[in-house]
PDB file of N, CA and C in Angstrom:
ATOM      1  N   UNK A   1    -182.904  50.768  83.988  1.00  0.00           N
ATOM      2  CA  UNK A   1    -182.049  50.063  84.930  1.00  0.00           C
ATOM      3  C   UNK A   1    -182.004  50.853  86.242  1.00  0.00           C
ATOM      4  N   UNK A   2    -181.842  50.057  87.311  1.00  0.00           N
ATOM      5  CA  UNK A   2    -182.169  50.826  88.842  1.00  0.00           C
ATOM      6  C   UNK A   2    -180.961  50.119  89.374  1.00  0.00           C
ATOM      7  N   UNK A   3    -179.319  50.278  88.986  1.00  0.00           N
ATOM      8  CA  UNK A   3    -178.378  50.060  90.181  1.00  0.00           C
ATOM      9  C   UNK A   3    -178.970  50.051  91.392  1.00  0.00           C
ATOM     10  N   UNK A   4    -178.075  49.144  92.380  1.00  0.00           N
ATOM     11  CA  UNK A   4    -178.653  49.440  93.825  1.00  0.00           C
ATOM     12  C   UNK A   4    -177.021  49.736  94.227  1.00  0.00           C
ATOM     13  N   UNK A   5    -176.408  49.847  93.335  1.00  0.00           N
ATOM     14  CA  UNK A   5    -174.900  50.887  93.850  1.00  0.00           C
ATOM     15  C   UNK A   5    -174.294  52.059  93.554  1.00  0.00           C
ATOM     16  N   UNK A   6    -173.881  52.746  93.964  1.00  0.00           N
ATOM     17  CA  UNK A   6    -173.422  54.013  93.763  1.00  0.00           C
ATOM     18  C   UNK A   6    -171.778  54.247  93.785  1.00  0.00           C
ATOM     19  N   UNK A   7    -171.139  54.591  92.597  1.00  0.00           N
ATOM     20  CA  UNK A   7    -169.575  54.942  92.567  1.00  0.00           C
ATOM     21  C   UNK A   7    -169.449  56.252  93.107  1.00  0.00           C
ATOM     22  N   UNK A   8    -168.566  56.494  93.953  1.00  0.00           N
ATOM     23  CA  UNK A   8    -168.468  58.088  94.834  1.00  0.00           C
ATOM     24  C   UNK A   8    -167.161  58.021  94.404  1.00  0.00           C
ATOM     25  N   UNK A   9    -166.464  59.474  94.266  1.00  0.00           N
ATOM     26  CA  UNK A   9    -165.268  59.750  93.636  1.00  0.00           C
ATOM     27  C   UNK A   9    -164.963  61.341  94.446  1.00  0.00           C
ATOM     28  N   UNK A  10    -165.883  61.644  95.805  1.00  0.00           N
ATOM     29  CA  UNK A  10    -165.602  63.133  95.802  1.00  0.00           C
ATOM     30  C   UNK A  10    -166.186  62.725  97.313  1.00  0.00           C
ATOM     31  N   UNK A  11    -166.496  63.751  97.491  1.00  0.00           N
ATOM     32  CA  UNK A  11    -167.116  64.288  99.618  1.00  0.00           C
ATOM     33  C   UNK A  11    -167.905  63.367  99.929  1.00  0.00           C
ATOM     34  N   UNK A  12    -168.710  62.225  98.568  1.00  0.00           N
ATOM     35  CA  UNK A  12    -168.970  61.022  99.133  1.00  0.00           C
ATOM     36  C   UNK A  12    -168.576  59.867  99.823  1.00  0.00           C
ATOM     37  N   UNK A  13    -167.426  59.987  99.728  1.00  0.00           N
ATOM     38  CA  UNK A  13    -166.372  58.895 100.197  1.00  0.00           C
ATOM     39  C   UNK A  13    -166.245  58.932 101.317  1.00  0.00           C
ATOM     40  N   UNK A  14    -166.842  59.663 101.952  1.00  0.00           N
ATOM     41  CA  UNK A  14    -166.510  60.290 103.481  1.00  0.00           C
ATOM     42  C   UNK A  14    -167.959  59.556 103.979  1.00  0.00           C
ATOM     43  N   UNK A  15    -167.789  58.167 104.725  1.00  0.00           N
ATOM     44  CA  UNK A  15    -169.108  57.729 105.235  1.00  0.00           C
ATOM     45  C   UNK A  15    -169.905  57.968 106.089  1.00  0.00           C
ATOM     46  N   UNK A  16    -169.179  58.991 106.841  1.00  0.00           N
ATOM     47  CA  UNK A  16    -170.118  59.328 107.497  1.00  0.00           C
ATOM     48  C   UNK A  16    -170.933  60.475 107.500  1.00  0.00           C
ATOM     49  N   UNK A  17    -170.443  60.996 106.487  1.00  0.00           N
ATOM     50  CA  UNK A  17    -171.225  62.015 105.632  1.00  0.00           C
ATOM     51  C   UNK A  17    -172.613  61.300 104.927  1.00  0.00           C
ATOM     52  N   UNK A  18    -172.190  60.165 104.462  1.00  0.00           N
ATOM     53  CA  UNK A  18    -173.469  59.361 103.711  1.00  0.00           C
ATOM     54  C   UNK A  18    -174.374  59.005 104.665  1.00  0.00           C
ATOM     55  N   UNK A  19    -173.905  58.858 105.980  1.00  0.00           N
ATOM     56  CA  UNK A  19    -174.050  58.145 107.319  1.00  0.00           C
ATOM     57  C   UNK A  19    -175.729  58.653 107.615  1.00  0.00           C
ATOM     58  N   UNK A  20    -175.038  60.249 107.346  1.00  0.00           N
ATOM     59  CA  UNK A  20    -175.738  61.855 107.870  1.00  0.00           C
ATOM     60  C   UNK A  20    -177.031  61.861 106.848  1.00  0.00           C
ATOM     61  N   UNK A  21    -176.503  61.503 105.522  1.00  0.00           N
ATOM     62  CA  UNK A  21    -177.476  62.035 105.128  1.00  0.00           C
ATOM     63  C   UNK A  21    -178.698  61.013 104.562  1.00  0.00           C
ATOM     64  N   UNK A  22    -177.995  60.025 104.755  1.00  0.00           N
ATOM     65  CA  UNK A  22    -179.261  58.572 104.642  1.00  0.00           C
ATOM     66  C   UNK A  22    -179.683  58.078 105.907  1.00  0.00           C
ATOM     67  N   UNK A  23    -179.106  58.051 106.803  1.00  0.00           N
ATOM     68  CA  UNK A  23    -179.965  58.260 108.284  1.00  0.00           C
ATOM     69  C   UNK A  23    -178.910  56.308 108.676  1.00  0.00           C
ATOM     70  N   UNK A  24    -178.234  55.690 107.882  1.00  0.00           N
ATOM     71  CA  UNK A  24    -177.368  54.659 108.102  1.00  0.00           C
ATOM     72  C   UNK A  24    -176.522  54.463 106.995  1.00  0.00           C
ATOM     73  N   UNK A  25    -175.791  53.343 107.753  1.00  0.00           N
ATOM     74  CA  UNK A  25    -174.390  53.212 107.255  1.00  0.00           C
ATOM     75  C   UNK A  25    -174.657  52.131 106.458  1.00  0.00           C
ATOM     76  N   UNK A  26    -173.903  52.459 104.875  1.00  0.00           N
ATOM     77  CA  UNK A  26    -173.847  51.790 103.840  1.00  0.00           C
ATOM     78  C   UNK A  26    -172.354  51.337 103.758  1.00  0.00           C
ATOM     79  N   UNK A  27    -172.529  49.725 103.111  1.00  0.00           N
ATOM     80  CA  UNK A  27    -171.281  49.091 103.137  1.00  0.00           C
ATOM     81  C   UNK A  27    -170.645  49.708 102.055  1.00  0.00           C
ATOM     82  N   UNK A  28    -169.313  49.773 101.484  1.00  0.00           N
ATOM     83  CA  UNK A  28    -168.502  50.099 100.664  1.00  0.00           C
ATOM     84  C   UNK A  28    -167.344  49.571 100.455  1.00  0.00           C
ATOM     85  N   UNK A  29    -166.668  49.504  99.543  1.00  0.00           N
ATOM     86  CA  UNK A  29    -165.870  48.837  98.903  1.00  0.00           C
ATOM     87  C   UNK A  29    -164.944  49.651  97.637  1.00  0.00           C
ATOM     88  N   UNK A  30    -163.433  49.759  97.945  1.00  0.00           N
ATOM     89  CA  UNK A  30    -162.867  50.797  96.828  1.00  0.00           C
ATOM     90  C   UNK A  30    -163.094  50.090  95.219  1.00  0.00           C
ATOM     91  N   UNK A  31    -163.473  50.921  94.234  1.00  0.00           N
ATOM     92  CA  UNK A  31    -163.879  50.452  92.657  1.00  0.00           C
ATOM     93  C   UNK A  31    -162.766  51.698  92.041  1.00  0.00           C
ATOM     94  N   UNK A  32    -163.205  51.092  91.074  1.00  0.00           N
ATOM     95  CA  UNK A  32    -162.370  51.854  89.683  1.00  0.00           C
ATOM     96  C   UNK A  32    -163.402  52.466  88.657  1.00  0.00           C
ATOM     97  N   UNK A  33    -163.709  53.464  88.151  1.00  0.00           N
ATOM     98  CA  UNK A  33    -164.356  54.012  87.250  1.00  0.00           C
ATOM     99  C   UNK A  33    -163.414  54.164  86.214  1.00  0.00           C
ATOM    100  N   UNK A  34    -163.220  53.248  84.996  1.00  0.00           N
ATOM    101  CA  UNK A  34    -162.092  53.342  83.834  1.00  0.00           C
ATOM    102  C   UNK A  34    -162.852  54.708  82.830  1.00  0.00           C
ATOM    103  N   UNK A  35    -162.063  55.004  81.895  1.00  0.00           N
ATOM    104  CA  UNK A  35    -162.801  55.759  80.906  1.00  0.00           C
ATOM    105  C   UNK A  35    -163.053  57.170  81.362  1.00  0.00           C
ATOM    106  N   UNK A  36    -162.496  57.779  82.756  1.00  0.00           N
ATOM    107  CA  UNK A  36    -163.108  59.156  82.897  1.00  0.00           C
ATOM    108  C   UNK A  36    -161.668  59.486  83.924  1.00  0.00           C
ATOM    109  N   UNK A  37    -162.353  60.962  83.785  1.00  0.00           N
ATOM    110  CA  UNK A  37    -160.785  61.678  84.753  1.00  0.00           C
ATOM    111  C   UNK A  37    -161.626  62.284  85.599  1.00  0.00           C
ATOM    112  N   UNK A  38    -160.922  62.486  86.668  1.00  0.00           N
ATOM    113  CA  UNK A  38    -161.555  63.691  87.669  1.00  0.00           C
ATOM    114  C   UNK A  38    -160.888  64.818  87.920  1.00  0.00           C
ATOM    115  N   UNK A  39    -161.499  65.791  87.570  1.00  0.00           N
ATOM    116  CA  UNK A  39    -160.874  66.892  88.194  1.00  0.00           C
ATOM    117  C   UNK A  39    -161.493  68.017  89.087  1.00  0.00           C
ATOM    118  N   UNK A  40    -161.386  69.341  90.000  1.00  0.00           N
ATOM    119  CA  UNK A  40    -162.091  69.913  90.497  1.00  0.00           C
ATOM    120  C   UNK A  40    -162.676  70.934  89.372  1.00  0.00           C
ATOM    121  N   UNK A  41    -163.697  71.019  89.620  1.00  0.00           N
ATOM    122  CA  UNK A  41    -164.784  72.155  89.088  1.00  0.00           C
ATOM    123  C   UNK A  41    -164.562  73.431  89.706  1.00  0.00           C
ATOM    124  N   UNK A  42    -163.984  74.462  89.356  1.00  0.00           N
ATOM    125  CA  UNK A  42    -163.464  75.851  90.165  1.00  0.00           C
ATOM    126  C   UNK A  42    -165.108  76.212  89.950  1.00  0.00           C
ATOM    127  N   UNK A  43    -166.370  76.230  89.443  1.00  0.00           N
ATOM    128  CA  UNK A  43    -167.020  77.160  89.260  1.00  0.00           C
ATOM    129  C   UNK A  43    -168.224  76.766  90.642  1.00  0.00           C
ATOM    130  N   UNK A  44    -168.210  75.614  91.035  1.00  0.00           N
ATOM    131  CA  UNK A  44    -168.551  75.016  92.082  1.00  0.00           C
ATOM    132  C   UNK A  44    -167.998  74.271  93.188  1.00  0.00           C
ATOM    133  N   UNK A  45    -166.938  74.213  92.987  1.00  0.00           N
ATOM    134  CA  UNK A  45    -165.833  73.951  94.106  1.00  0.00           C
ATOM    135  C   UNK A  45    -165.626  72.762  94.152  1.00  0.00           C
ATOM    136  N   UNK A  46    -166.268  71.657  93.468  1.00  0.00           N
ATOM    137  CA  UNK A  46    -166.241  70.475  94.383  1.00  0.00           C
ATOM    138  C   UNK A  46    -165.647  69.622  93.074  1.00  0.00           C
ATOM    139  N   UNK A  47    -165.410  67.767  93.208  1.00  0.00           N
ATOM    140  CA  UNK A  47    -165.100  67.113  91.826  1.00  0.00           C
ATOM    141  C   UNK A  47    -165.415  66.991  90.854  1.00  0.00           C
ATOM    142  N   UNK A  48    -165.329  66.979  89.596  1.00  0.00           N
ATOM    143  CA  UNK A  48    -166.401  66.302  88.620  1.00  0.00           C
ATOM    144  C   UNK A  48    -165.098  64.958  87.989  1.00  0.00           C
ATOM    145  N   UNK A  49    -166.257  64.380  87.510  1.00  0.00           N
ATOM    146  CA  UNK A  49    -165.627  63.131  86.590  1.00  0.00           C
ATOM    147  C   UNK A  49    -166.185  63.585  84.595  1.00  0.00           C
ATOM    148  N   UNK A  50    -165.348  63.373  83.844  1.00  0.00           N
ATOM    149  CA  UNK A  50    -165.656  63.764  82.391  1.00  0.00           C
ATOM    150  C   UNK A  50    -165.037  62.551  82.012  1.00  0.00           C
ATOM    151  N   UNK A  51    -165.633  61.948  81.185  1.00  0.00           N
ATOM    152  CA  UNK A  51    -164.947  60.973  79.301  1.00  0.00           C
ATOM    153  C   UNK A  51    -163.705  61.085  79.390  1.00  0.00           C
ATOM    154  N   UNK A  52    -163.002  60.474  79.527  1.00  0.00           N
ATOM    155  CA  UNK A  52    -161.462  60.367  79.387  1.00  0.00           C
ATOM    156  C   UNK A  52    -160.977  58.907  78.696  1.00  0.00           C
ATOM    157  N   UNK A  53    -160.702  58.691  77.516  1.00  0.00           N
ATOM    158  CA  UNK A  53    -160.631  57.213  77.070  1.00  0.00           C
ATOM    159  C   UNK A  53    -158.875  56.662  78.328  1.00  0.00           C
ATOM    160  N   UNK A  54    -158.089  57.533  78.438  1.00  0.00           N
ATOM    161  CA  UNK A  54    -156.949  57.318  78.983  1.00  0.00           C
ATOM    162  C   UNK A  54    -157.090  57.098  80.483  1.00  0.00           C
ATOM    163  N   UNK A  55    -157.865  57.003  81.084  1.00  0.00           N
ATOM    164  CA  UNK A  55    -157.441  57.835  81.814  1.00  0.00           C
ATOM    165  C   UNK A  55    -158.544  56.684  83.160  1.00  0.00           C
ATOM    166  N   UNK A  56    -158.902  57.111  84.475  1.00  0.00           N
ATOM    167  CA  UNK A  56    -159.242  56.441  85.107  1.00  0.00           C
ATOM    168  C   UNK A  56    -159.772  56.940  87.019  1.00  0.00           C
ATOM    169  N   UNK A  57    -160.713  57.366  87.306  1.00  0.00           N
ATOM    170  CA  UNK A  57    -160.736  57.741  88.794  1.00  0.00           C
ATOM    171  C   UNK A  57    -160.846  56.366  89.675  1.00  0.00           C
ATOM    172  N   UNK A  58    -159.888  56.325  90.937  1.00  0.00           N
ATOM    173  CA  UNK A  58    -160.052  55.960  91.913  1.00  0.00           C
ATOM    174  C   UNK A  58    -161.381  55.974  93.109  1.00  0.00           C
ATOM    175  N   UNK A  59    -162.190  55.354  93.365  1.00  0.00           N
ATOM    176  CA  UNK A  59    -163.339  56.117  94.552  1.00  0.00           C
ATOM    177  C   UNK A  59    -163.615  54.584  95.077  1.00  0.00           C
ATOM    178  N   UNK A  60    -165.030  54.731  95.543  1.00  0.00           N
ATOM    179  CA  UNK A  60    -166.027  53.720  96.224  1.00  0.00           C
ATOM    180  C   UNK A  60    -166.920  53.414  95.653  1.00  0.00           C
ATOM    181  N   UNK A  61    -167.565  52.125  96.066  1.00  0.00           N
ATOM    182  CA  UNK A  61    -168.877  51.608  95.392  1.00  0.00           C
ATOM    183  C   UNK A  61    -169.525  51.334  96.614  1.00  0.00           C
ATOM    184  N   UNK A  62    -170.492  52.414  96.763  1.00  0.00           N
ATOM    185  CA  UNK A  62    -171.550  52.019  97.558  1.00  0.00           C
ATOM    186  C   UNK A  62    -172.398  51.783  97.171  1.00  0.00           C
ATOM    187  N   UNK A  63    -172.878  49.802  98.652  1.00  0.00           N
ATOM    188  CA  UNK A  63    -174.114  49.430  97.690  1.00  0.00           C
ATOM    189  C   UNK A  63    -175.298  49.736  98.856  1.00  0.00           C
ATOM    190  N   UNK A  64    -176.181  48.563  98.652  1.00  0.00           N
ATOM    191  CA  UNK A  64    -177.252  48.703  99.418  1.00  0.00           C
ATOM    192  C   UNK A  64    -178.072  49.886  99.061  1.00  0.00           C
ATOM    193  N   UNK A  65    -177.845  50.999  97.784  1.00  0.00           N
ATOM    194  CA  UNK A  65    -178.672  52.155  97.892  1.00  0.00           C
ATOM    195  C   UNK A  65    -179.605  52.192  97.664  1.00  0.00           C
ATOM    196  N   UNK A  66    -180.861  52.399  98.268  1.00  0.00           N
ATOM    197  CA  UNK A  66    -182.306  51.944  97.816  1.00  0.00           C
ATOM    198  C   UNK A  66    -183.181  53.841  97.460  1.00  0.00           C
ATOM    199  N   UNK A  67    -184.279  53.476  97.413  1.00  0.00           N
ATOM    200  CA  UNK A  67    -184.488  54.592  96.360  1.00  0.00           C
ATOM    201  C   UNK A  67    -185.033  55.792  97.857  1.00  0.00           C
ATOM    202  N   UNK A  68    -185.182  55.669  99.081  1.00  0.00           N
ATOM    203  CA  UNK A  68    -184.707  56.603 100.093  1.00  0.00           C
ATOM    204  C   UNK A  68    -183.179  57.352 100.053  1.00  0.00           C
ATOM    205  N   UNK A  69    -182.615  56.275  99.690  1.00  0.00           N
ATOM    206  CA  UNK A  69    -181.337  56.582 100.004  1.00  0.00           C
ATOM    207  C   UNK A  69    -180.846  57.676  98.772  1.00  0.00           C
ATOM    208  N   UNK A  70    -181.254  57.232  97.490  1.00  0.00           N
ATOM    209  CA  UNK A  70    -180.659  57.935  96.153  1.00  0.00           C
ATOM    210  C   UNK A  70    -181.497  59.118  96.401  1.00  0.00           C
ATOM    211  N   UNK A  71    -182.798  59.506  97.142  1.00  0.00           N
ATOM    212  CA  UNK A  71    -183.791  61.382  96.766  1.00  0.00           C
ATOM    213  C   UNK A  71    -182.478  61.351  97.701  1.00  0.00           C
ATOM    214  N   UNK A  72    -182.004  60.954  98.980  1.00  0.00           N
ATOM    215  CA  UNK A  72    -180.954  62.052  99.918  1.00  0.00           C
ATOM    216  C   UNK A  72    -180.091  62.335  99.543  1.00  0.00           C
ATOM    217  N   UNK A  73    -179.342  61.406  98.275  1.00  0.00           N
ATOM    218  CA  UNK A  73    -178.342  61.776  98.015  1.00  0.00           C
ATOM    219  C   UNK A  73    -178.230  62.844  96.654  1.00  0.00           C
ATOM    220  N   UNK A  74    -179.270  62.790  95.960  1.00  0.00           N
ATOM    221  CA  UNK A  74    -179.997  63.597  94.779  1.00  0.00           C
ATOM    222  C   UNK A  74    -179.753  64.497  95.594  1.00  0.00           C
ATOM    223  N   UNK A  75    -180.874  65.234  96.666  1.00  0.00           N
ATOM    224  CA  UNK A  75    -180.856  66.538  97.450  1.00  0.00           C
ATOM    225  C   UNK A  75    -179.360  66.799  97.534  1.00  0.00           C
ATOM    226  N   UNK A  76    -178.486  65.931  98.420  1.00  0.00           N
ATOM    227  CA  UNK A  76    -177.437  66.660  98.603  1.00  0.00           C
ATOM    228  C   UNK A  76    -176.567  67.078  97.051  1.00  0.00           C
ATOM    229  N   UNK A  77    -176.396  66.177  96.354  1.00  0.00           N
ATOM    230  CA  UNK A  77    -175.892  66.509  94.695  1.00  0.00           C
ATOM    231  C   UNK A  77    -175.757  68.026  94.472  1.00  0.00           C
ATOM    232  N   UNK A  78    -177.037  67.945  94.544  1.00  0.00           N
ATOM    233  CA  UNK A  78    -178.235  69.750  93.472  1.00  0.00           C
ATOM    234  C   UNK A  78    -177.999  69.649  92.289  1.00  0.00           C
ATOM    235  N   UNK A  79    -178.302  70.640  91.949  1.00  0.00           N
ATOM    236  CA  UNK A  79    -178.742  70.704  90.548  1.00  0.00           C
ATOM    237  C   UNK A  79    -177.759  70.924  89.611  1.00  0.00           C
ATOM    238  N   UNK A  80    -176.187  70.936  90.154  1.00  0.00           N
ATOM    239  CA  UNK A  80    -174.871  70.993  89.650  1.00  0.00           C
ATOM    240  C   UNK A  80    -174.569  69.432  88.763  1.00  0.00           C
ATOM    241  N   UNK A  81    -175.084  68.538  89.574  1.00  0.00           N
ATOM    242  CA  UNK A  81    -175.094  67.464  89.066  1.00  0.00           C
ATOM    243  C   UNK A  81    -176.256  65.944  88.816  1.00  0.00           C
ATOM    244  N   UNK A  82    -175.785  65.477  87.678  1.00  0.00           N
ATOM    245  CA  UNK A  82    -176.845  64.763  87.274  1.00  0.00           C
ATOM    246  C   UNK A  82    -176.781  63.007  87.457  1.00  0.00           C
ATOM    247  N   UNK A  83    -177.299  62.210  87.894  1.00  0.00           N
ATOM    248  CA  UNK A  83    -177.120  61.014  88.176  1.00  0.00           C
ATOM    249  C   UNK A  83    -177.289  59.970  87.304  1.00  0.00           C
ATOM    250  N   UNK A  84    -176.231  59.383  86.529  1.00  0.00           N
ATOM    251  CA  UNK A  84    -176.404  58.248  85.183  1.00  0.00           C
ATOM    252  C   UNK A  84    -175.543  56.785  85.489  1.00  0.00           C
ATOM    253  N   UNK A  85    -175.915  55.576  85.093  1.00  0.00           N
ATOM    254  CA  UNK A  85    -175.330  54.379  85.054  1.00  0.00           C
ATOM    255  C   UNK A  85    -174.184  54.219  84.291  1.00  0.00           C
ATOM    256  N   UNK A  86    -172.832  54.029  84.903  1.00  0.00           N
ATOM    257  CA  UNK A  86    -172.151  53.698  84.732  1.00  0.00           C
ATOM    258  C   UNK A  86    -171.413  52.296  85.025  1.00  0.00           C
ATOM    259  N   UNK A  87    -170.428  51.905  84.243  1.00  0.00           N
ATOM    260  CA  UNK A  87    -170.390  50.658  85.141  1.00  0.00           C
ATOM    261  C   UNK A  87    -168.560  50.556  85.717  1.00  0.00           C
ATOM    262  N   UNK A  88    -168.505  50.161  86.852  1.00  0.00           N
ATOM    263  CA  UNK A  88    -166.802  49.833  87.510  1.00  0.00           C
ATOM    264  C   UNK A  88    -166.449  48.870  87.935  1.00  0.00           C
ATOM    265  N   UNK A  89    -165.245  48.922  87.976  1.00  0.00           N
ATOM    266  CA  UNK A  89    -164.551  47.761  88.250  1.00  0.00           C
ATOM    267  C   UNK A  89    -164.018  47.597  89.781  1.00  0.00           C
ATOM    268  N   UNK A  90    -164.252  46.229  90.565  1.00  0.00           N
ATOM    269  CA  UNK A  90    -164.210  46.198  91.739  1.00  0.00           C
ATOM    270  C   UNK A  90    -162.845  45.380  92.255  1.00  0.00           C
ATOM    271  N   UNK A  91    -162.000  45.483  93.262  1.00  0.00           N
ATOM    272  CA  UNK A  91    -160.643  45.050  93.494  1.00  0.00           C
ATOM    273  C   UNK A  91    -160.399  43.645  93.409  1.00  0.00           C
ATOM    274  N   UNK A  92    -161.569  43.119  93.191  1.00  0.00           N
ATOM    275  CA  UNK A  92    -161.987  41.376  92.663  1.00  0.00           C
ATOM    276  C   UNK A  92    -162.009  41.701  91.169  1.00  0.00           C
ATOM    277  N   UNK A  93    -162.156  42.486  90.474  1.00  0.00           N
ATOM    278  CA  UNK A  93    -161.714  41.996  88.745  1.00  0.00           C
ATOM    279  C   UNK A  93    -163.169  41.940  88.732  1.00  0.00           C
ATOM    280  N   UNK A  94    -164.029  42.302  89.591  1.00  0.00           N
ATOM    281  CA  UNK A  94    -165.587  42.370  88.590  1.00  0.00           C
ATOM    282  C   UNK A  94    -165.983  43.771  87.652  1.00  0.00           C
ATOM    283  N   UNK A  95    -166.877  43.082  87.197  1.00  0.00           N
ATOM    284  CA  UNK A  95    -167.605  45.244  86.443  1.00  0.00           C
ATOM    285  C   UNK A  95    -168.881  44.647  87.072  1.00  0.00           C
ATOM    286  N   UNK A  96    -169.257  46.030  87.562  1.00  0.00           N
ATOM    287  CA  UNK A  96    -170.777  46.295  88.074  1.00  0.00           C
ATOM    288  C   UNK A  96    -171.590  47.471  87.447  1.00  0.00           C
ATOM    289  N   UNK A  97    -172.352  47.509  87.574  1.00  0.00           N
ATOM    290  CA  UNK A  97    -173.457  48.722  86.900  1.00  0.00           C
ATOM    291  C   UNK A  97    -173.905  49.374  88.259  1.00  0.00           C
ATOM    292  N   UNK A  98    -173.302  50.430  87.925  1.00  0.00           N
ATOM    293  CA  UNK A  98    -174.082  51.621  89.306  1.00  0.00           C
ATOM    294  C   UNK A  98    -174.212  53.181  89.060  1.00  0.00           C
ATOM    295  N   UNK A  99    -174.792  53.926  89.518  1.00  0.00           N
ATOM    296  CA  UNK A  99    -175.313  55.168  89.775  1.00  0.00           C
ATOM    297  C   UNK A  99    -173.572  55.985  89.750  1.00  0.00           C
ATOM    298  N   UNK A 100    -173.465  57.168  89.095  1.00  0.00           N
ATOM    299  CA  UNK A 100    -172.632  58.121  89.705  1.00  0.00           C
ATOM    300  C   UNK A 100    -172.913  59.411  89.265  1.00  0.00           C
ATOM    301  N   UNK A 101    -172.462  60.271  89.856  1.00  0.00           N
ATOM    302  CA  UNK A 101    -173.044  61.723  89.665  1.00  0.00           C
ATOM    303  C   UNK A 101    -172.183  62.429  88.791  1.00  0.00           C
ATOM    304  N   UNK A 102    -172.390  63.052  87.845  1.00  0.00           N
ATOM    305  CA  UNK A 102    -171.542  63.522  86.991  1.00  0.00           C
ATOM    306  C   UNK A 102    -172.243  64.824  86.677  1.00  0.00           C
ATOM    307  N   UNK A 103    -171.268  66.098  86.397  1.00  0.00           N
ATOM    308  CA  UNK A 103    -171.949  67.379  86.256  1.00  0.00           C
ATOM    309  C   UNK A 103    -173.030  67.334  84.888  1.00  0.00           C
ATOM    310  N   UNK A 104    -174.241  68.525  84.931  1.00  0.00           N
ATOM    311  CA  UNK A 104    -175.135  68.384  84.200  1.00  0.00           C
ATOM    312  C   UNK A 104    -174.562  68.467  82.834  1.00  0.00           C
ATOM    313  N   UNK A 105    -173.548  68.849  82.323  1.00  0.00           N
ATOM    314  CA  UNK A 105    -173.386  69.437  81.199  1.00  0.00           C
ATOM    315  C   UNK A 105    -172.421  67.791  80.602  1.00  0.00           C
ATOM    316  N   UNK A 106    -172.079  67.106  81.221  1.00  0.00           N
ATOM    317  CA  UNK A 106    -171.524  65.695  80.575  1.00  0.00           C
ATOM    318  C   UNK A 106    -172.990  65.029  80.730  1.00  0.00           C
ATOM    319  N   UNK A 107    -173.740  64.909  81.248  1.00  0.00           N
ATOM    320  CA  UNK A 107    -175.324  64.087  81.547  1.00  0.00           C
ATOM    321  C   UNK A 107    -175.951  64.582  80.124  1.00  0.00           C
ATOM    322  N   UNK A 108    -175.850  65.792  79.838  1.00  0.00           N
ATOM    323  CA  UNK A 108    -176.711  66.627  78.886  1.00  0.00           C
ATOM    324  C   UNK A 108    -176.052  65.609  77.472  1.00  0.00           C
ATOM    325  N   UNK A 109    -174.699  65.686  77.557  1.00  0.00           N
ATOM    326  CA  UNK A 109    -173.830  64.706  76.371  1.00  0.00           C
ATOM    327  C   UNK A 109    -174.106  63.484  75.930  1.00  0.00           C
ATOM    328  N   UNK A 110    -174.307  62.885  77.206  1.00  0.00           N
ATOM    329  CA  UNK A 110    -173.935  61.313  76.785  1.00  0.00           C
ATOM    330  C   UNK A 110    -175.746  60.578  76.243  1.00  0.00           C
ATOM    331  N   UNK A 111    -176.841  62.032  76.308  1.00  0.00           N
ATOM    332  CA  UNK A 111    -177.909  61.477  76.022  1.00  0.00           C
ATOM    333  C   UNK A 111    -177.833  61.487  74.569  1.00  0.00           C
TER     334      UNK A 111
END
């Protein structure tokens, strides 16, 4: 499966950061990622999302991401984190299937 959307929950949300690093501006729209929590990662500074049956992060669904767009956003990631299909819920009551980055060691899990 090849989402052409991406759930951001962290420094992605910031578009013009995405702006920067895909060379244009992707539309977005606030989603719901059910089933996971976010919290900060002290060992890398930045968010992660983990399995949470309770529980639920707030972020964005950016679409339009085509496969230029996902190596820039891969590069910016690194190797802290790993990119898997998930699916969220959009402020219309839909579920969609899209891309989100989740640290390597939950990626390593859910295979």
């Amino acid at each position: 499966m090849t989402p052409s959307r991406l759930f951001v929950y962290g420094t992605l949300q910031d578009e013009a950061l995405v702006e920067r690093l895909v060379g244009r501006r992707l539309p977005s729209r606030p989603a719901v990622l059910e089933g996971y929590r976010r919290t900060l990662d002290d060992a890398i500074g930045y968010p992660v999302v983990h399995p949470s049956t309770e529980a639920s992060v707030a972020g964005r669904l950016v679409e339009a991401v085509d496969a230029a767009a996902i190596a820039a956003l891969d590069a910016y990631e690194g190797i802290e984190y790993r990119r898997v299909v998930i699916e969220v819920r959009t402020s219309d009551g839909r579920t969609l299937d899209a891309y989100t980055y989740v640290p390597v060691e939950a990626a390593r899990a859910s295979r």
